[in-house]
Protein backbone atom coordinates (compact mmCIF):
# COMPACT_ATOMS: atom_id res chain seq x y z
CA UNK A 1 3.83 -0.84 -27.86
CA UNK A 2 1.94 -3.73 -29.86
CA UNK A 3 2.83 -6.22 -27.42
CA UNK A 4 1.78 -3.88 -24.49
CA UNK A 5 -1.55 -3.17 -26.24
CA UNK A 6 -2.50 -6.69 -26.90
CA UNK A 7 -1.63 -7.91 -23.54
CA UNK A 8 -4.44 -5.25 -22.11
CA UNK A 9 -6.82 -6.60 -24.93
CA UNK A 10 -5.99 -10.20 -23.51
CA UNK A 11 -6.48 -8.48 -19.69
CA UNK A 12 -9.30 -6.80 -20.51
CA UNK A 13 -11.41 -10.04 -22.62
CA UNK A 14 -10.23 -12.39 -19.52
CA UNK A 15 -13.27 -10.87 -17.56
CA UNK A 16 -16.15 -9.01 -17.17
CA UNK A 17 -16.33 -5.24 -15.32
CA UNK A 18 -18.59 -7.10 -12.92
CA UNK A 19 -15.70 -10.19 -12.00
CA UNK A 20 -12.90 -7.92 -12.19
CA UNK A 21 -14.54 -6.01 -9.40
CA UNK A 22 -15.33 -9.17 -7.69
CA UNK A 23 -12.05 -10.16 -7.64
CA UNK A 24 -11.04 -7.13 -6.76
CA UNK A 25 -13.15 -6.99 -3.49
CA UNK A 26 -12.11 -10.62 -2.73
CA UNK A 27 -8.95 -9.67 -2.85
CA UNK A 28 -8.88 -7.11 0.38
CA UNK A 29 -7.74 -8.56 3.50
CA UNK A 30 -9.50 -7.98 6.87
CA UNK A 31 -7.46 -5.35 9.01
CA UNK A 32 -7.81 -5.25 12.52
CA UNK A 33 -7.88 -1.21 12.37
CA UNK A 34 -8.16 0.75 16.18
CA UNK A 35 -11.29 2.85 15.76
CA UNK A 36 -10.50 5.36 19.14
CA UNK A 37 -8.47 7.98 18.10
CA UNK A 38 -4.73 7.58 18.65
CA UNK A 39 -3.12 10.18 16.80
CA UNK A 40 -0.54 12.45 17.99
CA UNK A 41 -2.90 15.66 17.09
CA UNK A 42 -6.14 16.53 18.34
CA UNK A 43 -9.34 15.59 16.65
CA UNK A 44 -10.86 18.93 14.02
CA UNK A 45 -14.60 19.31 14.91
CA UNK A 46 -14.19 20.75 11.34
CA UNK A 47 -14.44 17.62 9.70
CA UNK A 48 -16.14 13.98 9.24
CA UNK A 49 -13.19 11.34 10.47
CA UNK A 50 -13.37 7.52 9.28
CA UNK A 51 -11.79 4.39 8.70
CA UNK A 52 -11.28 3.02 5.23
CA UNK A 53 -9.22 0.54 3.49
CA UNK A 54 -8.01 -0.21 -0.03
CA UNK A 55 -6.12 -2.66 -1.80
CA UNK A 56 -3.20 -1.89 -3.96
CA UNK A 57 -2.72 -3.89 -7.56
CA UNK A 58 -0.23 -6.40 -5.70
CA UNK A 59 -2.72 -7.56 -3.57
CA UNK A 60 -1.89 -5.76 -0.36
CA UNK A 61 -4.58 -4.20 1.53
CA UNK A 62 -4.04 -0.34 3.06
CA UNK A 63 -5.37 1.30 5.79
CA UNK A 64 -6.19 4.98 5.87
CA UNK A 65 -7.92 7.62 7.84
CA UNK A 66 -10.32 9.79 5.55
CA UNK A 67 -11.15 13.19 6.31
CA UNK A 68 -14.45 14.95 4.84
CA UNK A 69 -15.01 18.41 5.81
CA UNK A 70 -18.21 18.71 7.70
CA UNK A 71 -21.31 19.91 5.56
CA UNK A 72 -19.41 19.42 2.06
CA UNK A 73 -21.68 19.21 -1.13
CA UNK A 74 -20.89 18.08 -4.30
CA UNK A 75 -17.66 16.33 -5.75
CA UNK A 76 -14.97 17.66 -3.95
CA UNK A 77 -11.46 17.59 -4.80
CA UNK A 78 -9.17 15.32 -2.90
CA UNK A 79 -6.02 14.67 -1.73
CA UNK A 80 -3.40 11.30 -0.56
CA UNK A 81 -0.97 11.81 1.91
CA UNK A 82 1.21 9.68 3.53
CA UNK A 83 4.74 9.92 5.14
CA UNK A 84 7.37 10.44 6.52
CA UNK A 85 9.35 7.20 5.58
CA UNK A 86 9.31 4.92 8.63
CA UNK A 87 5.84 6.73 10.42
CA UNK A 88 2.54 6.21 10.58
CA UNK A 89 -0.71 7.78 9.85
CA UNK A 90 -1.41 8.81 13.33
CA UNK A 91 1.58 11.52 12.89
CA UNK A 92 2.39 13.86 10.55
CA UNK A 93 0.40 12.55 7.53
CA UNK A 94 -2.56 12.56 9.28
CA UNK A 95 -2.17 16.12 10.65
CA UNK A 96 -1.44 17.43 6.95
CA UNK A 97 -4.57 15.19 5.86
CA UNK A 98 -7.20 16.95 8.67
CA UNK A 99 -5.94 20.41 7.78
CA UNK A 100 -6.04 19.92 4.21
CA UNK A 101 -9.69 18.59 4.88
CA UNK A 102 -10.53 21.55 7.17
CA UNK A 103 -9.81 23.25 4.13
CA UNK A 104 -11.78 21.81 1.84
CA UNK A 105 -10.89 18.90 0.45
CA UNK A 106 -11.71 15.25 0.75
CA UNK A 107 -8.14 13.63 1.98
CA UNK A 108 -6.48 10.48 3.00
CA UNK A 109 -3.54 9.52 5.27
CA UNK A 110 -2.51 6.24 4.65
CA UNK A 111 -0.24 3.77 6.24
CA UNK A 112 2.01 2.79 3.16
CA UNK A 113 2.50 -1.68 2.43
CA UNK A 114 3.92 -3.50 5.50
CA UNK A 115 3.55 -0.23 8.28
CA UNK A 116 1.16 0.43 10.30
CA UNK A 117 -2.16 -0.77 10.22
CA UNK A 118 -1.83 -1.49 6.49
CA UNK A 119 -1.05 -5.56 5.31
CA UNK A 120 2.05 -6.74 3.89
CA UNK A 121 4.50 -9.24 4.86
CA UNK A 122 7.36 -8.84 6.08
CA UNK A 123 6.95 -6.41 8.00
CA UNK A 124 8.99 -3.31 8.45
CA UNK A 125 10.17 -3.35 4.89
CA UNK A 126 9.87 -0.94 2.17
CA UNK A 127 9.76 -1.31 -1.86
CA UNK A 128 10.78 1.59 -4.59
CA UNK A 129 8.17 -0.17 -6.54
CA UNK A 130 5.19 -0.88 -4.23
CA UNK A 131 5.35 2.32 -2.14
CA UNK A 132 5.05 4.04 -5.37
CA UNK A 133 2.23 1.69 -6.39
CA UNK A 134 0.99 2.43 -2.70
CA UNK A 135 0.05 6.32 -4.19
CA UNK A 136 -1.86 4.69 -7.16
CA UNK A 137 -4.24 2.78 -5.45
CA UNK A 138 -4.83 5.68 -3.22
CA UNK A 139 -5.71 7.56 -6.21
CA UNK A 140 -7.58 4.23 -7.38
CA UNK A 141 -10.23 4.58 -4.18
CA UNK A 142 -10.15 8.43 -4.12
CA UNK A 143 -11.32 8.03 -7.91
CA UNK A 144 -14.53 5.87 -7.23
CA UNK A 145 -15.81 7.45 -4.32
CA UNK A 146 -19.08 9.39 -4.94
CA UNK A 147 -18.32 12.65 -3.39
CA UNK A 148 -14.98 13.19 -5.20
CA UNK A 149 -14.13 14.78 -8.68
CA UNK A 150 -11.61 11.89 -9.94
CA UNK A 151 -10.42 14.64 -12.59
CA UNK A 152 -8.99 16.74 -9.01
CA UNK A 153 -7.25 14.69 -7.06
CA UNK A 154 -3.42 15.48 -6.16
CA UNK A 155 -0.94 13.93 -3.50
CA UNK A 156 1.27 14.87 -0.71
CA UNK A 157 4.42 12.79 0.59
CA UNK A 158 6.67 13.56 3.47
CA UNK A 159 10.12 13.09 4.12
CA UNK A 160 11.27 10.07 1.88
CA UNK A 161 7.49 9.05 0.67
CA UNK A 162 7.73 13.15 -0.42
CA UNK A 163 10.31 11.11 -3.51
CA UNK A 164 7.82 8.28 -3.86
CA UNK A 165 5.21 11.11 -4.17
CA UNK A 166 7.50 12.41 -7.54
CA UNK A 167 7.71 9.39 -8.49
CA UNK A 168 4.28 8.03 -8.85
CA UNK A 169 3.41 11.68 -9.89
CA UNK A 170 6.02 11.10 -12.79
CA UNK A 171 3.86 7.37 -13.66
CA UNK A 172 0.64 8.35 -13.14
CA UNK A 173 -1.36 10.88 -15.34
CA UNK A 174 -3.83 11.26 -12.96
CA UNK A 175 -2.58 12.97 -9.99
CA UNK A 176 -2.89 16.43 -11.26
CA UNK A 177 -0.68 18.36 -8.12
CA UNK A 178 1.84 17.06 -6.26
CA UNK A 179 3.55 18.31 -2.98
CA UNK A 180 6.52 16.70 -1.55
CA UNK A 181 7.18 17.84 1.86
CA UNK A 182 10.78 18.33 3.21
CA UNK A 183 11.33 14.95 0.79
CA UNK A 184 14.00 12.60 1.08
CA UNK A 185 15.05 10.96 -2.41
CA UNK A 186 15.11 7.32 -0.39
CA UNK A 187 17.72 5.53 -3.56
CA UNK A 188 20.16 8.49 -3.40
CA UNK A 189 20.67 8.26 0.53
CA UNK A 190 20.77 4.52 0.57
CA UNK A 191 22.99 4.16 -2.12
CA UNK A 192 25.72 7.41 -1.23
CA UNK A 193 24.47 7.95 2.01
CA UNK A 194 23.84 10.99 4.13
CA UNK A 195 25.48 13.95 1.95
CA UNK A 196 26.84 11.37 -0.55
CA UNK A 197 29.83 10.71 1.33
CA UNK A 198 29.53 7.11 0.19
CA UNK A 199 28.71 7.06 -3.18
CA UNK A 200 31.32 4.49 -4.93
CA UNK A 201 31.20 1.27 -5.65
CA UNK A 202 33.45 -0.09 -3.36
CA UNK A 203 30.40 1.65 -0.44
CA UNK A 204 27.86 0.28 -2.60
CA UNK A 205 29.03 -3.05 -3.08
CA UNK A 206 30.39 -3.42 0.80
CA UNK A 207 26.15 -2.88 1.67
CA UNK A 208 25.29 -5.04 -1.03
CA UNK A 209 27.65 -7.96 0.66
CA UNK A 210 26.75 -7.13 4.46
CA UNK A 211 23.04 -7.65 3.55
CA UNK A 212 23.13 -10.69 1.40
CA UNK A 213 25.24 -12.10 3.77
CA UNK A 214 22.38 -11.46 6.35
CA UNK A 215 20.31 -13.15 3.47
CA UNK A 216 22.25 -16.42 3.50
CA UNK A 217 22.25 -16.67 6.94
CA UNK A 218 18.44 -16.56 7.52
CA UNK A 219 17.80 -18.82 4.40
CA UNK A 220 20.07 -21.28 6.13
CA UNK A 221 19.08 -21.17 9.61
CA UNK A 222 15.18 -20.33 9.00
CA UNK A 223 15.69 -17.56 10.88
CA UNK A 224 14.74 -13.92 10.62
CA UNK A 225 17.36 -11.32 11.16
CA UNK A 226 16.19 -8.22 13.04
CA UNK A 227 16.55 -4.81 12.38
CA UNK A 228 18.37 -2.20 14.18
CA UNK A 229 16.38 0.89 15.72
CA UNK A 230 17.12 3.89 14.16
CA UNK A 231 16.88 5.99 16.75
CA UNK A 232 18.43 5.51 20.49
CA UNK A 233 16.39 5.23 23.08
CA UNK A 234 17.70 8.13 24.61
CA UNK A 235 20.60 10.59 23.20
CA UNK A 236 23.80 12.19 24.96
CA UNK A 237 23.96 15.32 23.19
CA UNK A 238 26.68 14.98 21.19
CA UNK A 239 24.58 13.39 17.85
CA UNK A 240 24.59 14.94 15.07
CA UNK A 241 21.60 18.03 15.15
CA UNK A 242 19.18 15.83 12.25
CA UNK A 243 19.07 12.80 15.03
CA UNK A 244 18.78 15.05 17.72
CA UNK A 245 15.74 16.68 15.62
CA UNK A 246 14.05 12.96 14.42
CA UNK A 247 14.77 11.87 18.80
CA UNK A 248 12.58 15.49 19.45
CA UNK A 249 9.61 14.35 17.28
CA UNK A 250 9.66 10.28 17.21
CA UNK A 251 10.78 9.89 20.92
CA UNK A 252 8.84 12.47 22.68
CA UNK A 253 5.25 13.40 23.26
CA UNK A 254 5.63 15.62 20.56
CA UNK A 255 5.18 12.57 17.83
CA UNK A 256 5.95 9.27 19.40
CA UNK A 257 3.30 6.73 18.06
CA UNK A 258 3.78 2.90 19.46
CA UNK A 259 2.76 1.79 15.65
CA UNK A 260 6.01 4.10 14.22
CA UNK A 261 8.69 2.01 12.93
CA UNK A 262 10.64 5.58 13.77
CA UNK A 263 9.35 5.50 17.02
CA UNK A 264 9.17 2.06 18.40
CA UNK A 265 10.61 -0.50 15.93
CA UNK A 266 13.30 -1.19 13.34
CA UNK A 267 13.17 -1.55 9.51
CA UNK A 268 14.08 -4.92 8.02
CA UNK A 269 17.58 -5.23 7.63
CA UNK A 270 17.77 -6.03 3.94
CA UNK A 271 15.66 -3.15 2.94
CA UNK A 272 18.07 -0.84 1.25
CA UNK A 273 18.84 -3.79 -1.65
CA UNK A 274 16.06 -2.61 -4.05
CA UNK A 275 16.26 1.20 -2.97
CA UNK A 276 19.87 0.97 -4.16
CA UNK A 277 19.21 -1.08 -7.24
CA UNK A 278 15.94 0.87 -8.77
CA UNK A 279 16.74 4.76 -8.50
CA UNK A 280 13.44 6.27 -8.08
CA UNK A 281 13.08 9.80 -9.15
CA UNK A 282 14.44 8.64 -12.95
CA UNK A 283 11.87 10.47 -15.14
CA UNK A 284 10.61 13.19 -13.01
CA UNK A 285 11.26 15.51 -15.74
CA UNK A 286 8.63 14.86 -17.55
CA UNK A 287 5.98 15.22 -15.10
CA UNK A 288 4.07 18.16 -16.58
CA UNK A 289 2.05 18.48 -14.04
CA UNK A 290 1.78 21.29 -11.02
CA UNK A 291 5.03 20.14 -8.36
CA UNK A 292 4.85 22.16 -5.12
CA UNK A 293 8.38 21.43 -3.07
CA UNK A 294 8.63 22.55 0.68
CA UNK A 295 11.88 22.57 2.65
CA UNK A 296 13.45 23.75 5.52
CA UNK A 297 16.09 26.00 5.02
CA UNK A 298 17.97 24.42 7.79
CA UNK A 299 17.17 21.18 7.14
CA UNK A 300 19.90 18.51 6.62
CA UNK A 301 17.83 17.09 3.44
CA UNK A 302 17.54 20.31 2.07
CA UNK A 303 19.71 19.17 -0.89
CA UNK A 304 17.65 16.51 -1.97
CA UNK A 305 14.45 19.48 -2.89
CA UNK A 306 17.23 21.59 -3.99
CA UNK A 307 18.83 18.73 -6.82
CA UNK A 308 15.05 17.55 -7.43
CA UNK A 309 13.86 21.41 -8.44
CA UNK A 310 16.31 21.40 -10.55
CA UNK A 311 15.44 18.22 -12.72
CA UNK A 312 11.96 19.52 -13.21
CA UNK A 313 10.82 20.93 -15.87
CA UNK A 314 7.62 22.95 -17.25
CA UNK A 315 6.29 26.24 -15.72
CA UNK A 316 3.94 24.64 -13.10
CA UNK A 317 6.91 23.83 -10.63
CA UNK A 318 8.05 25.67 -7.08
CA UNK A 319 10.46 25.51 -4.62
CA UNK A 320 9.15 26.83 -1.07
CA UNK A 321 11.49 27.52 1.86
CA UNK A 322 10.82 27.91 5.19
CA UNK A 323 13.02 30.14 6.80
CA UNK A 324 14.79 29.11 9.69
CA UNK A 325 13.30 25.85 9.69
CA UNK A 326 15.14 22.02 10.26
CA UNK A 327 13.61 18.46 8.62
CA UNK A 328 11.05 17.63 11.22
CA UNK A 329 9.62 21.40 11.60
CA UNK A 330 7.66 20.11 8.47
CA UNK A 331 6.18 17.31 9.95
CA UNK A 332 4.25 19.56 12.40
CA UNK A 333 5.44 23.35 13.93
CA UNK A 334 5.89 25.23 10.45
CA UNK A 335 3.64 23.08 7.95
CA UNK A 336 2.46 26.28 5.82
CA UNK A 337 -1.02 25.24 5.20
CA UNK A 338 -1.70 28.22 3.29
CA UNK A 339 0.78 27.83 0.52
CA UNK A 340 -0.33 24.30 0.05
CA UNK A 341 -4.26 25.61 0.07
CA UNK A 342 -3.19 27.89 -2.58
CA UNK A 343 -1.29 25.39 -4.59
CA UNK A 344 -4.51 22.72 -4.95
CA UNK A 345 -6.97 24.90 -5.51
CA UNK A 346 -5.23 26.36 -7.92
CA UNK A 347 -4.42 22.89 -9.76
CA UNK A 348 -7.35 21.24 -8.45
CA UNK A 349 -9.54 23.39 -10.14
């Protein structure tokens, strides 16, 4: 603790509040952000729609849609959203953020580091660490804007950033509510896979060779190894129902976004190395703040909400499911607003 406490002294005499939000500023890269609107849903008259960015504390500049409902007063509270793991802003996020703002609130969608619109290179990849950090400085811009209450601001993550959600909810003392929305625990499924049906060693180690041997290779040759699509481009019938249910939203009308690693792209073939090395989710018991999860009753994931309620502790936590309903039902036909309304202003009070 005395070491900690001196380094911030050190941090803190280094510069002034003035430089360190110079260097701050210089710090954010220019995005080349589309300004028509692209998303999958259509466009609330209910609310004030712009384009912001932010930069998280590695360096990497975000890029968000922020949603202000229309003749708001005061300091509002506010919500970050972002997911599902692999999508975009433009899709579900976005849709949770609008409603939420319809409702209320001053919100966020953001494309988490090196997706999307947002910076980051390599792209396609994904970090335990940074998409965790990702929520932070989300938190960080909500905080200094002049029409939010920085003491009511709460998060929502989807699918696997629904874990990273926990997670940074579990670091950071300022995100009084969380929700994590039909959430994937991103760690467990990459280190056991689906249903842990590969959670030894012997599975663990045989990923850990396959993609340090892709590693090698491209440090050799100078070379970058690409990904594999996760998703067909079209399906036969006899997947199993989850891919049939990610084809129905990612590859369809429904949700297909060209920006969507889930839709049109492939995720770095490495990327599972930290997600298997750094568990995330290790000391979500002592959030003691308000946890709202949602799942599907029918979902394939619904195990990971299930395990996860069960680590929490404190009086301020809930389990919500939606009858009848699979993984990707929460990205968009049985999202229950209400409940989630409920929740905030209840915590966000």
């Amino acid at each position: 603790m005395a070491i900690t406490t001196l380094a911030g002294i050190i941090m803190l005499a280094g510069c002034t509040d003035s430089e360190s939000k110079t260097k701050t500023e210089n710090s954010m890269q220019t995005l080349n952000l589309t300004q028509e609107w692209d998303k999958v849903f259509p466009q609330s008259d209910k609310v004030n729609h712009s384009k912001i960015t932010f930069s998280n504390r590695y360096g990497i500049t975000l890029a968000a849609d922020m949603y202000v409902p229309k003749n708001a007063t005061g300091k509002l509270p506010a919500i970050a959203v972002s997911g599902p793991f692999g999508a975009v802003k433009e899709q579900a996020s976005g849709l949770y953020a609008q409603t939420m703002a319809e409702r209320g609130f001053l919100t966020i969608a953001f494309d988490p580091s090196y997706t999307g619109e947002s910076a980051g290179e390599p792209r396609n990849t994904a970090s335990p660490d940074i998409n965790t950090e990702d929520f932070s400085a989300a938190v960080d811009f909500l905080s200094a804007q002049p029409n939010v209450d920085a003491g009511r601001i709460g998060i929502i993550g989807i699918c696997g950033f629904g874990g990273m959600g926990l997670n940074a909810a579990a670091m950071d003392t300022r995100i009084k509510a969380t929700v994590a929305s039909t959430m994937y625990d991103m760690s467990r499924v990459n280190a056991n896979g689906y249903f842990d049906a590969e959670n030894s060693a012997e599975a663990r180690n045989a990923k850990r060779k396959a993609m340090n041997g892709i590693r090698t290779r491209d440090a050799q040759s100078g070379t970058v190894t690409p990904g594999t699509p996760g998703l067909p481009d079209s399906i036969k019938g006899d997947e199993p129902q989850f891919v049939k249910d990610y084809f129905d939203y990612y590859k369809t009308d429904r949700g297909f976004h060209p920006r969507s690693i889930n839709s049109n792209g492939a995720w770095a073939p490495t990327m599972a190395l930290s997600f298997i090395n750094m568990p995330l989710l290790s000391y979500i018991n002592e959030i003691d703040r308000a946890v709202l999860l949602v799942h599907g009753e029918k979902a394939h994931s619904y195990y990971f909400s299930e395990d996860t309620y069960k680590r929490l502790t404190g009086d301020n936590k809930e389990l919500m499911v939606i009858p009848d309903a699979n993984h990707t039902d929460l990205y968009d036909r049985k999202v229950p607003f209400d409940k989630m309304e409920e929740f905030f202003k209840k915590h966000l009070k």
